[in-house]
N, C-alpha and C. Protein backbone atom coordinates (compact mmCIF):
# COMPACT_ATOMS: atom_id res chain seq x y z
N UNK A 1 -10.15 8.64 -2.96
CA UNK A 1 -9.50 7.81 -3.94
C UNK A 1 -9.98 8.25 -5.32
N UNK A 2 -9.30 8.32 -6.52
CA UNK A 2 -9.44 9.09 -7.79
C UNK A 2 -8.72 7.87 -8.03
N UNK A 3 -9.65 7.28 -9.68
CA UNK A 3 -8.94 6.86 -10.75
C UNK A 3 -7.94 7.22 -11.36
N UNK A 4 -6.93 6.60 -11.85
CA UNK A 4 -6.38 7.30 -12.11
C UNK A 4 -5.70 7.95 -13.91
N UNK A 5 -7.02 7.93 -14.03
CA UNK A 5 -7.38 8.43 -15.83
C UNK A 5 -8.79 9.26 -15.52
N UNK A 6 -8.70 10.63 -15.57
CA UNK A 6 -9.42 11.35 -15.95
C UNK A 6 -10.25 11.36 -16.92
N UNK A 7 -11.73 12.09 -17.33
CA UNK A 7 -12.01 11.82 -18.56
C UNK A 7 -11.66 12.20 -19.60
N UNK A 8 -10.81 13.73 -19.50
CA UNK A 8 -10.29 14.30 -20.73
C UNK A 8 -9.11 12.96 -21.22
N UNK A 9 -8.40 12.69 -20.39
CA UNK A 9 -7.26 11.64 -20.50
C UNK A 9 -7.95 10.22 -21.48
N UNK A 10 -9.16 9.70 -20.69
CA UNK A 10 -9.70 8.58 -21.48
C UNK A 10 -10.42 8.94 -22.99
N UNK A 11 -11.02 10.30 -23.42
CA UNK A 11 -11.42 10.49 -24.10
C UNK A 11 -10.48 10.49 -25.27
N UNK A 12 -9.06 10.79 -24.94
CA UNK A 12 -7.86 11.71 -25.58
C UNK A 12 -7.06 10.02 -26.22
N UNK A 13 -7.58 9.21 -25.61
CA UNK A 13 -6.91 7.88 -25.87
C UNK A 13 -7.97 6.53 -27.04
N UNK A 14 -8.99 7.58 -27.28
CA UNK A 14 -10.24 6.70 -28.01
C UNK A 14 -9.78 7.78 -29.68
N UNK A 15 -10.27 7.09 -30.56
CA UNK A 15 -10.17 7.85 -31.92
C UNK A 15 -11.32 8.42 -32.30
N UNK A 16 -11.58 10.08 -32.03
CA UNK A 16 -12.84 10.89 -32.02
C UNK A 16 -13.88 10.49 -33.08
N UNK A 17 -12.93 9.87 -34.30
CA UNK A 17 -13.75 9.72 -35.76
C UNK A 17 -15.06 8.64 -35.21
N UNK A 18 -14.19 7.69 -34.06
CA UNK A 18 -15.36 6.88 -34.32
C UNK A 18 -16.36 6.46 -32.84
N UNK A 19 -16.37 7.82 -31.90
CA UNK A 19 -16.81 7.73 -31.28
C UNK A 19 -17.34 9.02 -30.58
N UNK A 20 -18.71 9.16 -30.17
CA UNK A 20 -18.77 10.91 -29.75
C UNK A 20 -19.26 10.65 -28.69
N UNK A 21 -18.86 11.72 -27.64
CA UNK A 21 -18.35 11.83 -26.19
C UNK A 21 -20.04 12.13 -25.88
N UNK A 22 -20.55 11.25 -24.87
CA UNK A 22 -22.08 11.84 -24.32
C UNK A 22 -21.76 12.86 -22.93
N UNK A 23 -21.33 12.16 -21.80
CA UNK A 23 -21.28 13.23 -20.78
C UNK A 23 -20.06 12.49 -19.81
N UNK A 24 -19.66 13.34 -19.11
CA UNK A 24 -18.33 13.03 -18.38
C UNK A 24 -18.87 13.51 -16.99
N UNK A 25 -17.98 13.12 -15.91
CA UNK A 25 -18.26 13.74 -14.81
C UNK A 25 -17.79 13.09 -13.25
N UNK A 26 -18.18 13.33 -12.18
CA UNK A 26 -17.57 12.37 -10.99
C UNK A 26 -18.68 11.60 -9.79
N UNK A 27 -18.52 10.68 -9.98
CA UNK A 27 -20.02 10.77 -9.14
C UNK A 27 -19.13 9.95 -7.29
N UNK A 28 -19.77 10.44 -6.22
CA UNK A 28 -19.39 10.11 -4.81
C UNK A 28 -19.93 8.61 -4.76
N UNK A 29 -18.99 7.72 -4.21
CA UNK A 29 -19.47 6.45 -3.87
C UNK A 29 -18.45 5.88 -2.63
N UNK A 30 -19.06 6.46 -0.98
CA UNK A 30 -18.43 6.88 -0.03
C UNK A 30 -18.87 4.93 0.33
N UNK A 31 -17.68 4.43 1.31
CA UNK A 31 -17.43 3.33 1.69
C UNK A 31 -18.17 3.18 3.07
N UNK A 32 -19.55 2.91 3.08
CA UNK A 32 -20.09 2.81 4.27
C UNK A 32 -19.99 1.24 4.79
N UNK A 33 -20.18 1.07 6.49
CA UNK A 33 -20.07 -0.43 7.00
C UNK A 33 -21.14 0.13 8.07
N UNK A 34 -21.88 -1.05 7.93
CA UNK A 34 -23.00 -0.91 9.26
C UNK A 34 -22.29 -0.63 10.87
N UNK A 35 -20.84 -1.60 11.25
CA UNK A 35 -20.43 -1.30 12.16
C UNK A 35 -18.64 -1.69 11.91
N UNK A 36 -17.37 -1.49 12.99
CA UNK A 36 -16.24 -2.45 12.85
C UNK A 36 -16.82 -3.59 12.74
N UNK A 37 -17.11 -4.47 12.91
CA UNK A 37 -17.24 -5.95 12.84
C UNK A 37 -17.40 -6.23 10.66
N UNK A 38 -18.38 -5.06 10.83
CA UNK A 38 -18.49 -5.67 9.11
C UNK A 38 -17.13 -5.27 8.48
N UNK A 39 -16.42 -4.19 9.37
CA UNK A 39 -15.54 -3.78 8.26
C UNK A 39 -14.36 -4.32 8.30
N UNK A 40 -14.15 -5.12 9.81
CA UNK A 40 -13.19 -5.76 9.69
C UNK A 40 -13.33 -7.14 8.87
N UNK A 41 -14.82 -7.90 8.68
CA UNK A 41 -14.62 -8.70 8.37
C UNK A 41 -14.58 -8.99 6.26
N UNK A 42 -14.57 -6.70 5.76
CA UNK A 42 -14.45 -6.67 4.55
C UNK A 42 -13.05 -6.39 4.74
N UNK A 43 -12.20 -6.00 5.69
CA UNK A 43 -10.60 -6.39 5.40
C UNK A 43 -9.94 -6.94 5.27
N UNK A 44 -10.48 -8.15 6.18
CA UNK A 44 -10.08 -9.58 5.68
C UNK A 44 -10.25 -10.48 4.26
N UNK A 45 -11.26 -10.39 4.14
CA UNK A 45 -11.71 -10.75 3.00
C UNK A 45 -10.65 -10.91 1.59
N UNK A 46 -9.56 -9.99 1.42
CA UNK A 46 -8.46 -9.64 0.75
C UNK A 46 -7.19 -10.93 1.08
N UNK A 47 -6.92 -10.86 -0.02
CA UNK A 47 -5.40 -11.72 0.32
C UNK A 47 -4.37 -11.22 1.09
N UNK A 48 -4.04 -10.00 0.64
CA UNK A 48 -3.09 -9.21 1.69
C UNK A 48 -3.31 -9.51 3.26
N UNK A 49 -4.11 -9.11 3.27
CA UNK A 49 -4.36 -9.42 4.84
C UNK A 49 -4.75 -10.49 5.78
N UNK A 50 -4.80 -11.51 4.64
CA UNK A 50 -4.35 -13.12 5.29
C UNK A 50 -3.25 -13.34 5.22
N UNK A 51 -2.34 -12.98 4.75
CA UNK A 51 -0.76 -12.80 4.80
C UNK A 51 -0.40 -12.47 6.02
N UNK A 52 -0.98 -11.04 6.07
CA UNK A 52 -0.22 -10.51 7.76
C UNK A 52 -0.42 -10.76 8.58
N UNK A 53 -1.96 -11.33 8.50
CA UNK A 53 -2.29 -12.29 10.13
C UNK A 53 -1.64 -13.38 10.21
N UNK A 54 -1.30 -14.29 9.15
CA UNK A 54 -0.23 -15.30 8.86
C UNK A 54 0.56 -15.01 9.80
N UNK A 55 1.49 -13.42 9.54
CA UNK A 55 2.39 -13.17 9.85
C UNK A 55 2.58 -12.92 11.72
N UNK A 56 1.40 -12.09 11.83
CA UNK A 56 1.27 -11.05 13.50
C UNK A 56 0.28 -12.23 14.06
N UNK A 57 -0.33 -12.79 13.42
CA UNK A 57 -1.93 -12.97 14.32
C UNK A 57 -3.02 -12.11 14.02
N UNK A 58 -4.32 -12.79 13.93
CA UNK A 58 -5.44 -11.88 13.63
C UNK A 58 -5.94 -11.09 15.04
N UNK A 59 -5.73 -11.53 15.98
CA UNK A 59 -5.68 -10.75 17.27
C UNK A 59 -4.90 -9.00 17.13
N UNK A 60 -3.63 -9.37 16.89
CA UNK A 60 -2.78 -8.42 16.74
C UNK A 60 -3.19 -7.06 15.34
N UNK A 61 -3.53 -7.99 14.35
CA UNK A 61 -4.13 -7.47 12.91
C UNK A 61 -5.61 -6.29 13.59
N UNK A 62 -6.16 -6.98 13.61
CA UNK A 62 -7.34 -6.69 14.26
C UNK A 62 -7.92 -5.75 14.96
N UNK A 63 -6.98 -5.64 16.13
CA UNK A 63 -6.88 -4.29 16.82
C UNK A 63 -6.31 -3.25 16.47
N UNK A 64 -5.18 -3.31 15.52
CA UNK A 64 -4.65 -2.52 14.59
C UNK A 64 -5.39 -1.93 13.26
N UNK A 65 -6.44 -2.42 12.84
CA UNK A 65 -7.44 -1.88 11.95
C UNK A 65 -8.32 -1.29 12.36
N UNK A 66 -9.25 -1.91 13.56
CA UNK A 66 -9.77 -1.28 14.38
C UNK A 66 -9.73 0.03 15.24
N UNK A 67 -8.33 -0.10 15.62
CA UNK A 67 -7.86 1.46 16.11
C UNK A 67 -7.58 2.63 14.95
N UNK A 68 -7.46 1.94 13.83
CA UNK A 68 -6.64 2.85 12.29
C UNK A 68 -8.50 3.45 12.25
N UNK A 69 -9.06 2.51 12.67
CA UNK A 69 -10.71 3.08 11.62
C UNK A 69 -11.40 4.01 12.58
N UNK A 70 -11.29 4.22 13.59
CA UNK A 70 -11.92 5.44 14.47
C UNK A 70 -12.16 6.18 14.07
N UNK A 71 -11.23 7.15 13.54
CA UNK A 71 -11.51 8.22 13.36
C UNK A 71 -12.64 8.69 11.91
N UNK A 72 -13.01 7.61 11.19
CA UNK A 72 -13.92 7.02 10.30
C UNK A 72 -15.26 6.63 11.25
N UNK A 73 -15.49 6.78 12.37
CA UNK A 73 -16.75 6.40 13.05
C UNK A 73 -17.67 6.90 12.67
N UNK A 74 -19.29 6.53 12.76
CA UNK A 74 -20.08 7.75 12.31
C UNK A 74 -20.98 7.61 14.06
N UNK A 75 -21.80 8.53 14.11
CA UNK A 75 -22.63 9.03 15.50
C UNK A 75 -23.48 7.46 16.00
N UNK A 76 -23.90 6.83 14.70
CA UNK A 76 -24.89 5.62 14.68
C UNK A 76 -23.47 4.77 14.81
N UNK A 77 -22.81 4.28 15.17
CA UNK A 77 -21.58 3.05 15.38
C UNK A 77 -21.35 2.81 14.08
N UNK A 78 -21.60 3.31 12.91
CA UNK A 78 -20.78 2.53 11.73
C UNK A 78 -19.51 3.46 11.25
N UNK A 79 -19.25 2.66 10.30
CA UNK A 79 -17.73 3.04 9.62
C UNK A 79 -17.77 4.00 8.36
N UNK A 80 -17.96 5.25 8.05
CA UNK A 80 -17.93 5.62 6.66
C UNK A 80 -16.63 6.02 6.18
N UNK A 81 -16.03 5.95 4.78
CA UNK A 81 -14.76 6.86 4.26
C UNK A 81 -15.88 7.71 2.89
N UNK A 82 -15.76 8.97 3.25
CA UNK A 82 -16.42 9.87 2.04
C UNK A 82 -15.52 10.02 1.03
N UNK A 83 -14.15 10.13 1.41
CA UNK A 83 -13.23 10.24 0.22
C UNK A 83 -13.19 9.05 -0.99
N UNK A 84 -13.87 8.86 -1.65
CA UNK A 84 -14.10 7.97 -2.68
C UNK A 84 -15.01 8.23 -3.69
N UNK A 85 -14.33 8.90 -4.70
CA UNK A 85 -14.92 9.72 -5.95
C UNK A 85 -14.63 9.00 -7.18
N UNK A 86 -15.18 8.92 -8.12
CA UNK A 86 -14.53 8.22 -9.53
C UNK A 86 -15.50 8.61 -10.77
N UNK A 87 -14.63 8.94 -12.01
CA UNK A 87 -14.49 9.99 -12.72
C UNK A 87 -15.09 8.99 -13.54
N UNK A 88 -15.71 9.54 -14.83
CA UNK A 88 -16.34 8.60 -15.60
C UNK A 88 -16.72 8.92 -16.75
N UNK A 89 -16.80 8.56 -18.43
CA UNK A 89 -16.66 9.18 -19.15
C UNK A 89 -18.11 8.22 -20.30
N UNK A 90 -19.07 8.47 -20.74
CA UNK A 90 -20.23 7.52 -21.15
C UNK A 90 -19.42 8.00 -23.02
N UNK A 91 -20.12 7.11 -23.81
CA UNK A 91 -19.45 7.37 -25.54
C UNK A 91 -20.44 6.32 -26.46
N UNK A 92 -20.74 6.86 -27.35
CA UNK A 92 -21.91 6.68 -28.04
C UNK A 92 -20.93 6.46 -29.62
N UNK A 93 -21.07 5.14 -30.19
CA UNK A 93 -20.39 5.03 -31.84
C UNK A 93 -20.67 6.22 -32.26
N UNK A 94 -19.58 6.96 -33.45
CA UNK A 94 -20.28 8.01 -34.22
C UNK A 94 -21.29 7.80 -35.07
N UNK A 95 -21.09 6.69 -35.58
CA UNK A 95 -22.11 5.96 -36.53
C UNK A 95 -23.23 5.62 -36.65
């Protein structure tokens, strides 16, 4: 997952006169869960997805997240997603 403003982009949208750029860059902040149980119970947690159990049942919901997250397993039973990067831009007054 990428923000979706780069830092050249956020820098390009500030007025240079009155602000100077310290350091830019991307730092990894991968979505770990001790096991399914925690991660189903951070999916829920969301409004969306009290909707659809509304809709299916949390039975039905459930096993359907659960089967989606496998392939996200790690060797120790938990859940990681590494794809989760975000771009970041620090700025110091010129003044």
């Amino acid at each position: 997952m990428k923000l979706s403003l780069i830092p050249k982009q956020i820098a390009s949208t500030h007025p240079t006169k009155n602000t100077r750029h310290l350091e830019s860059g991307e730092v990894d902040l991968p979505f770990v869960y001790e096991g399914p149980e925690a991660f189903w119970r951070a999916v829920i947690s969301g409004g969306p997805p009290q909707a659809t159990m509304d809709i299916v049942g949390e039975s039905v919901l459930k096993e359907a997240v659960l089967e989606a997250v496998t392939p996200y397993m790690t060797d120790t039973g938990g859940v990681r997603f590494d794809n989760n990067a975000f771009q970041y831009i620090t700025a110091t007054s010129a003044s």
